[in-house]
PDB file of N, CA and C in Angstrom:
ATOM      1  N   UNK A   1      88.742-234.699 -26.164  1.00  0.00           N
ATOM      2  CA  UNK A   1      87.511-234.783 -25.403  1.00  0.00           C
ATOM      3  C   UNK A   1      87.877-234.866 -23.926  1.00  0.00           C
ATOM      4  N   UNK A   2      87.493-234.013 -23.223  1.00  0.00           N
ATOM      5  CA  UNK A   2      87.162-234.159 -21.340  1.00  0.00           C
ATOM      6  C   UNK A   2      86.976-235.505 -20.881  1.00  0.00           C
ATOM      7  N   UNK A   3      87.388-235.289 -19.650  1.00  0.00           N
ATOM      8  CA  UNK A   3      86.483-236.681 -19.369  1.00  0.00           C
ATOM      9  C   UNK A   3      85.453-236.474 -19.092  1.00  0.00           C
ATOM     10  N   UNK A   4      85.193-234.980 -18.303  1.00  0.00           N
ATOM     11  CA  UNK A   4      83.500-234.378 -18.035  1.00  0.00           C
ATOM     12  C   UNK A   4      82.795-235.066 -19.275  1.00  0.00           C
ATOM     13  N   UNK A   5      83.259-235.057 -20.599  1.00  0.00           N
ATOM     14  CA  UNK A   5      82.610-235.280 -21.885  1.00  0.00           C
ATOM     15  C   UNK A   5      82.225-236.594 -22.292  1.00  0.00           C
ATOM     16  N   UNK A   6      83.507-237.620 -21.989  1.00  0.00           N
ATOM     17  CA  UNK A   6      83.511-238.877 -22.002  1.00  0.00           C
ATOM     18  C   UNK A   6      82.516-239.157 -21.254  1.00  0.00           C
ATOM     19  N   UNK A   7      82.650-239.208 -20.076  1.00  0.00           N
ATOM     20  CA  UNK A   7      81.778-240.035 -19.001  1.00  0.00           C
ATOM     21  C   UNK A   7      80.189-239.635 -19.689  1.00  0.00           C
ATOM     22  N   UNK A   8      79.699-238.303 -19.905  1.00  0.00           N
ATOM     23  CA  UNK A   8      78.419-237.863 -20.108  1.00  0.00           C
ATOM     24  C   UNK A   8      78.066-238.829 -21.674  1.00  0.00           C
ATOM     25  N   UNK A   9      78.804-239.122 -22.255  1.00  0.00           N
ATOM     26  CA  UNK A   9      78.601-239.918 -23.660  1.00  0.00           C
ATOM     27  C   UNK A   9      78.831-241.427 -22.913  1.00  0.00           C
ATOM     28  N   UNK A  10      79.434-242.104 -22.130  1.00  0.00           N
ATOM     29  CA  UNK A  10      79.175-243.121 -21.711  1.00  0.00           C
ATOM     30  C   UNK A  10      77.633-243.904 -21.161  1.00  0.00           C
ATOM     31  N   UNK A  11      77.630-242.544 -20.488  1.00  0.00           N
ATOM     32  CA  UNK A  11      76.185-242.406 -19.377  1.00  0.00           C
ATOM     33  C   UNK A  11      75.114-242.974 -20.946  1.00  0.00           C
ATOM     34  N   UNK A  12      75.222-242.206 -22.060  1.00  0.00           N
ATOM     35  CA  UNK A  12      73.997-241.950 -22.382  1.00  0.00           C
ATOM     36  C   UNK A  12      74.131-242.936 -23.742  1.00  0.00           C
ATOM     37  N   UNK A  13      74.988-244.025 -23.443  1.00  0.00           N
ATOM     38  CA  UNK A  13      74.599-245.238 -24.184  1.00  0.00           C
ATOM     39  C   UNK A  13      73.575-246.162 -23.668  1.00  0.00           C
ATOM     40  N   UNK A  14      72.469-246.570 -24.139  1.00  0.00           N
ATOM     41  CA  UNK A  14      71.876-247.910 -23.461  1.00  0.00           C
ATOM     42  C   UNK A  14      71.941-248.663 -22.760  1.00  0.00           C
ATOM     43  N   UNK A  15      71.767-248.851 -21.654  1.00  0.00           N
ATOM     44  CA  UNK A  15      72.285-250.368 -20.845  1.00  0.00           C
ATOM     45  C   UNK A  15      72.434-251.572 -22.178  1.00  0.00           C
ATOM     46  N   UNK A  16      71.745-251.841 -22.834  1.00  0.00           N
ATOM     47  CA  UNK A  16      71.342-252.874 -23.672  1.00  0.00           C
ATOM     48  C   UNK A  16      72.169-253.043 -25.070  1.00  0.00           C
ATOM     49  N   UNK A  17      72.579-251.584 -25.391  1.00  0.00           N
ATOM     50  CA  UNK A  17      73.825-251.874 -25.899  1.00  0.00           C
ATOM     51  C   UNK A  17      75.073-251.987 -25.624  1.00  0.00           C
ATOM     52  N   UNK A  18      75.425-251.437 -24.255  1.00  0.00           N
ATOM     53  CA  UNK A  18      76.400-251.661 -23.896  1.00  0.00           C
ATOM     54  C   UNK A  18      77.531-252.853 -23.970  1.00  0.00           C
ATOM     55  N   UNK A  19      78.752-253.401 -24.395  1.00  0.00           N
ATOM     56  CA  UNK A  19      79.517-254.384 -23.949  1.00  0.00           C
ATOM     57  C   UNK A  19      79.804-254.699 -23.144  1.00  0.00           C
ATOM     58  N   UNK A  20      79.990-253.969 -21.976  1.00  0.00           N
ATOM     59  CA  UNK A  20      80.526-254.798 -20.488  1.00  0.00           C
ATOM     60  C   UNK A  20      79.688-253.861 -19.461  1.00  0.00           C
ATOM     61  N   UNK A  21      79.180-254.303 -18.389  1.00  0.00           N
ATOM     62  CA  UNK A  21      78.099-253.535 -17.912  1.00  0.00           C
ATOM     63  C   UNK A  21      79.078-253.634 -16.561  1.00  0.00           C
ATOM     64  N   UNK A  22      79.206-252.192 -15.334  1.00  0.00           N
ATOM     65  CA  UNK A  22      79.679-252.649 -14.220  1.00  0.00           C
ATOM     66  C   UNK A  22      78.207-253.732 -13.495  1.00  0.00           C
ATOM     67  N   UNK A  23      78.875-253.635 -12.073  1.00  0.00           N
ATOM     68  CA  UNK A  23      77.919-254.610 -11.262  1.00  0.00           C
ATOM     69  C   UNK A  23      76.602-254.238 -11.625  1.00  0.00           C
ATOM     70  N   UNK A  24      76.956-252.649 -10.846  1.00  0.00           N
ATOM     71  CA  UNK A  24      75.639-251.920 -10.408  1.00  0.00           C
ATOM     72  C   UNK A  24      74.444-252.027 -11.655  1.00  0.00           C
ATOM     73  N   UNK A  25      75.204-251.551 -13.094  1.00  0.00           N
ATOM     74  CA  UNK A  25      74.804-251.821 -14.003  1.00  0.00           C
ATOM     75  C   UNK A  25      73.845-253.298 -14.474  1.00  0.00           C
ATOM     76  N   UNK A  26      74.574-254.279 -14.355  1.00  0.00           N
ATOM     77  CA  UNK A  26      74.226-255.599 -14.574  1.00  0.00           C
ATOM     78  C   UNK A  26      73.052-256.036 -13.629  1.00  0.00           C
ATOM     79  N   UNK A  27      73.208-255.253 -12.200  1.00  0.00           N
ATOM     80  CA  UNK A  27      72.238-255.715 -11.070  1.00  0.00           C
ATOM     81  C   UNK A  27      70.798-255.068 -11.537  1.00  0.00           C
ATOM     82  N   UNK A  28      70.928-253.875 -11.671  1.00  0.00           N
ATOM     83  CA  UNK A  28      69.820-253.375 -12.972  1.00  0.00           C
ATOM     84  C   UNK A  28      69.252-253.871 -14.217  1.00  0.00           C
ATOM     85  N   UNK A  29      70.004-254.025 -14.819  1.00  0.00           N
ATOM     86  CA  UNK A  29      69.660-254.735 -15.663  1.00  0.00           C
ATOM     87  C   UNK A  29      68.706-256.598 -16.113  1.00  0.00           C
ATOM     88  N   UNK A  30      69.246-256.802 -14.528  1.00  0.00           N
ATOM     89  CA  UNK A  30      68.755-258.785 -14.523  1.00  0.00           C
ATOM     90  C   UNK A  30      68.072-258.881 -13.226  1.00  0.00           C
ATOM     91  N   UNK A  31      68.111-257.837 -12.275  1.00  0.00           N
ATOM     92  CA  UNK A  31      66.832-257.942 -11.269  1.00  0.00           C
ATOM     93  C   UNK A  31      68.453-258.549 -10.603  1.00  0.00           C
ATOM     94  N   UNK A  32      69.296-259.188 -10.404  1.00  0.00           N
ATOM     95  CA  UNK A  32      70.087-259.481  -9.484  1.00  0.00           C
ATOM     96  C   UNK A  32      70.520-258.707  -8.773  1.00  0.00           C
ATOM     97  N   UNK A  33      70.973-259.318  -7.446  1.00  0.00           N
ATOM     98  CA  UNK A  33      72.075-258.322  -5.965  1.00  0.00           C
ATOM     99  C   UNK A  33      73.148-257.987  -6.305  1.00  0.00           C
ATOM    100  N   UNK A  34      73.580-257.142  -5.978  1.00  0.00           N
ATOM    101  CA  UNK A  34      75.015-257.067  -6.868  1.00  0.00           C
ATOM    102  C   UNK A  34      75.928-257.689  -5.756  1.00  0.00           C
ATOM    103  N   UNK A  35      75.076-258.350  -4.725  1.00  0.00           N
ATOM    104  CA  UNK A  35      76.159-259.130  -4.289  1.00  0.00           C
ATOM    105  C   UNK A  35      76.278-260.321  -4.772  1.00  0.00           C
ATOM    106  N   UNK A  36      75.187-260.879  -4.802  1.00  0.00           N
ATOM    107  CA  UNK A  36      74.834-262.352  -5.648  1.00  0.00           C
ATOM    108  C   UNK A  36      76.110-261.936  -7.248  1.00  0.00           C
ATOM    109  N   UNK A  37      75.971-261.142  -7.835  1.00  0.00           N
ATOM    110  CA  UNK A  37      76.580-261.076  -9.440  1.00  0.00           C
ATOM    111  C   UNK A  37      78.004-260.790  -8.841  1.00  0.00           C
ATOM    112  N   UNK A  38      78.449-260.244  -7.821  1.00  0.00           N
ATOM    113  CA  UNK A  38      80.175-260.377  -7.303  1.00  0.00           C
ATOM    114  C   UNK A  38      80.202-261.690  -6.458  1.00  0.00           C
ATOM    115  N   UNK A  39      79.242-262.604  -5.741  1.00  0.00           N
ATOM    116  CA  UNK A  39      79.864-263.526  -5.802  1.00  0.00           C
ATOM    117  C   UNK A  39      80.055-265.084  -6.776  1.00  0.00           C
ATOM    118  N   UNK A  40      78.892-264.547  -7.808  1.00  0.00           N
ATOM    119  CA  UNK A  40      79.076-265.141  -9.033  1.00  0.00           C
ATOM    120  C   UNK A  40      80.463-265.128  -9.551  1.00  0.00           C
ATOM    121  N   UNK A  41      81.322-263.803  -9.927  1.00  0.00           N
ATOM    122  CA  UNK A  41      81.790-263.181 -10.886  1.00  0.00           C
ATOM    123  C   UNK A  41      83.075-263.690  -9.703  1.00  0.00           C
ATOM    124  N   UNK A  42      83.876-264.187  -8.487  1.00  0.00           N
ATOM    125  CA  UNK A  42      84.165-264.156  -7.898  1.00  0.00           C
ATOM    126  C   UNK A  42      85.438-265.843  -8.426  1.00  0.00           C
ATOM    127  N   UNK A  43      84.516-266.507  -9.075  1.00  0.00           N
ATOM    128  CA  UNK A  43      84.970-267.754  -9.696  1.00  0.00           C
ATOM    129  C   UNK A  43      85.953-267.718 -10.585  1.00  0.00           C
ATOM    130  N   UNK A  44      87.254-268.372 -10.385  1.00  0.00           N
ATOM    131  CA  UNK A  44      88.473-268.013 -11.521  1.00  0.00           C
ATOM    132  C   UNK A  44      87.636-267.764 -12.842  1.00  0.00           C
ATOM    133  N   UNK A  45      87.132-269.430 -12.978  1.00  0.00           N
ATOM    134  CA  UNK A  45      86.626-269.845 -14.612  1.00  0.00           C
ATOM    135  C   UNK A  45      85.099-268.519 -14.474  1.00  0.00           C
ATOM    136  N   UNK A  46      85.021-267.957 -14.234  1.00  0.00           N
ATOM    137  CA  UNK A  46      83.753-267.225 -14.704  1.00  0.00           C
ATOM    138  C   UNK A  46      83.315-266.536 -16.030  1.00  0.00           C
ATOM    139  N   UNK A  47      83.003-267.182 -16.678  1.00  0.00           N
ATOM    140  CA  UNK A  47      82.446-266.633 -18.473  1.00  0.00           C
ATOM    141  C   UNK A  47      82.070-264.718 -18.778  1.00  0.00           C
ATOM    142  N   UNK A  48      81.605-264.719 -17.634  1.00  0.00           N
ATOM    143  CA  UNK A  48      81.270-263.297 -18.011  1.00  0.00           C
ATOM    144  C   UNK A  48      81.766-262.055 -17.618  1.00  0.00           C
ATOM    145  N   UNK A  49      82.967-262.340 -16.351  1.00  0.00           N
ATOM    146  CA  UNK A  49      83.459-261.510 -15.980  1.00  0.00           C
ATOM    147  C   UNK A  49      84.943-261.070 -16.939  1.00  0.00           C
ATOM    148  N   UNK A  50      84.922-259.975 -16.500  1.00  0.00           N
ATOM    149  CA  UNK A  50      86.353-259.055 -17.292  1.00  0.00           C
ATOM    150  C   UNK A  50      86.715-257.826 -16.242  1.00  0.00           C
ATOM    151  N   UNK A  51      88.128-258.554 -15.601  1.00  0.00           N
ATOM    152  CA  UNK A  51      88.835-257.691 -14.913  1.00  0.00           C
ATOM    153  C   UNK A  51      89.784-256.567 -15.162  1.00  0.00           C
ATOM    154  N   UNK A  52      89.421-255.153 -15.116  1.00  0.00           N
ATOM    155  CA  UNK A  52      90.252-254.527 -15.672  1.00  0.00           C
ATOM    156  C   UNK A  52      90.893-253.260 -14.754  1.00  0.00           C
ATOM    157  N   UNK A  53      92.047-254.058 -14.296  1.00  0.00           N
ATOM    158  CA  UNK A  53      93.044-253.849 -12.749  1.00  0.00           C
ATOM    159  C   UNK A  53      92.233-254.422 -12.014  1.00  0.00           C
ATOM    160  N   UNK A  54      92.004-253.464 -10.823  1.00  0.00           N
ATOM    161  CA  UNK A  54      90.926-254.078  -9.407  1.00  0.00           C
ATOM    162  C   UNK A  54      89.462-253.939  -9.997  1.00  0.00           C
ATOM    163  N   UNK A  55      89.221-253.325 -10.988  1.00  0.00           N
ATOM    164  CA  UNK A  55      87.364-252.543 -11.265  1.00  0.00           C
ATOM    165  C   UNK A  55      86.961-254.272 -12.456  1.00  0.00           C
ATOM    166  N   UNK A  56      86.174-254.596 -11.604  1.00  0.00           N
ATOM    167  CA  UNK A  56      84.976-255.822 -12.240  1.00  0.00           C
ATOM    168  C   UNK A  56      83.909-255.445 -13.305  1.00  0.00           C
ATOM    169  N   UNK A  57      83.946-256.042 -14.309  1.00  0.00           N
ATOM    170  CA  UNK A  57      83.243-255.604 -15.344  1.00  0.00           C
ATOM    171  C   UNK A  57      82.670-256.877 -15.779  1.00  0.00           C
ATOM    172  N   UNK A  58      81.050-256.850 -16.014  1.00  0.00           N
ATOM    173  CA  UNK A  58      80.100-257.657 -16.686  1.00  0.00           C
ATOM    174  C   UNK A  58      80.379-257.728 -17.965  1.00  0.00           C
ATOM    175  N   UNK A  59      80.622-259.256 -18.825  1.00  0.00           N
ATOM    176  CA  UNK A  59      80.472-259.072 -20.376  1.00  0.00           C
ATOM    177  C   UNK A  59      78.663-259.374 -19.999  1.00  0.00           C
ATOM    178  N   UNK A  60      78.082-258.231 -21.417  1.00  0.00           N
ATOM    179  CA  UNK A  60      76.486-258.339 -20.903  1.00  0.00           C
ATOM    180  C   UNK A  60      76.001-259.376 -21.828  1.00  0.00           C
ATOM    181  N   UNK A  61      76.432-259.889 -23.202  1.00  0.00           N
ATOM    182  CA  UNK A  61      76.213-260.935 -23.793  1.00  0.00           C
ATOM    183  C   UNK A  61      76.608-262.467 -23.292  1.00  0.00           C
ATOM    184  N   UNK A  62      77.343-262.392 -22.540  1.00  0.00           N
ATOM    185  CA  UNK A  62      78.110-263.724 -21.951  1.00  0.00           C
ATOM    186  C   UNK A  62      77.370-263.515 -20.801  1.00  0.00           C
ATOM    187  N   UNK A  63      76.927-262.236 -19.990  1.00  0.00           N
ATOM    188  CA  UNK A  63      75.969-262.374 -19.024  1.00  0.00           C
ATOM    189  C   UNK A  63      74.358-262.865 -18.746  1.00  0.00           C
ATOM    190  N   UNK A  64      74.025-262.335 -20.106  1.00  0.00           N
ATOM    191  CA  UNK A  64      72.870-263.102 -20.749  1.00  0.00           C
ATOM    192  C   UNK A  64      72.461-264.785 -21.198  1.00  0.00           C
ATOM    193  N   UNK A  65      73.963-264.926 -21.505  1.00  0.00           N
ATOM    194  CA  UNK A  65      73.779-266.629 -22.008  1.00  0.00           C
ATOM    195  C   UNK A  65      73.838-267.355 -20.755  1.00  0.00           C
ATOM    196  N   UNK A  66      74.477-267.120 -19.873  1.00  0.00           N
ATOM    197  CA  UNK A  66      75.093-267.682 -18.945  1.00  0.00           C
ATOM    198  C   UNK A  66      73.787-267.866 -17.688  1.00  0.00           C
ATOM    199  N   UNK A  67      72.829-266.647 -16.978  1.00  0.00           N
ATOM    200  CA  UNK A  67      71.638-266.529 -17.034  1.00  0.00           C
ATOM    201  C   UNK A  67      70.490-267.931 -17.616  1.00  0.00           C
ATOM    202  N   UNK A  68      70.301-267.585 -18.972  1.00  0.00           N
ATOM    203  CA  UNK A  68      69.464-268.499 -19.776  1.00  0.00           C
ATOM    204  C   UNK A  68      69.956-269.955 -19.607  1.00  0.00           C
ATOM    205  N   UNK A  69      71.096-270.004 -18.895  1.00  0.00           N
ATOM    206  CA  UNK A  69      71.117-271.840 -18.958  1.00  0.00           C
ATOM    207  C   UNK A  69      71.295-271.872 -17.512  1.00  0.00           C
ATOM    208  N   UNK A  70      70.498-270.936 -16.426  1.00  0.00           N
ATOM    209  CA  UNK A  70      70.876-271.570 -15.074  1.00  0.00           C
ATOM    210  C   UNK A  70      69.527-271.892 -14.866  1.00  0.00           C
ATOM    211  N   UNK A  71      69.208-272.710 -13.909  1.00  0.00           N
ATOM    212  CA  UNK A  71      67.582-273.026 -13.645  1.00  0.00           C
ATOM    213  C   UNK A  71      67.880-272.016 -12.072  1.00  0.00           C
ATOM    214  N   UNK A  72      68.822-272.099 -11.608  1.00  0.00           N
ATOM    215  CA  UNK A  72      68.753-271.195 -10.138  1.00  0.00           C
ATOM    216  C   UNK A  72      70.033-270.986  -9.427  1.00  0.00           C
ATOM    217  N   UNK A  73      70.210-269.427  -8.763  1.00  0.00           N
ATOM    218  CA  UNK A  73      71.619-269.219  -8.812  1.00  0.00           C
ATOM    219  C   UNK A  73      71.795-268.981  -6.718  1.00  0.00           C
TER     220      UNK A  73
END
């Protein structure tokens, strides 16, 4: 498979199913800035982030829980 191919089958999964959402993604998804969610994600201990090399990646289930127990960020 291409990557032309890959990427176009990436694209056209769900946000909602997705496993790890980038920023931009996640900022879509929760109404957040994607600066607010990088300087969230910015915290050693951070639950939902997953670094893979330099590119930041949202876990979107750990992004969700994590969300539901803040009263304000």
């Amino acid at each position: 498979m291409s990557d032309k191919q890959l990427k176009s089958n990436m694209s056209s999964v769900p946000i909602w199913k997705k496993m790890n959402l980038t920023v931009e993604e996640a900022s879509e998804y929760s109404g957040i800035g994607t600066s607010k969610i990088k300087e969230l994600s910015n915290c050693e201990d951070c639950p939902f982030v997953l670094w893979n090399g330099a590119k930041r990646l949202i876990k979107r289930k750990q992004f969700e829980e994590y969300l539901s127990s803040q009263y304000s960020l």
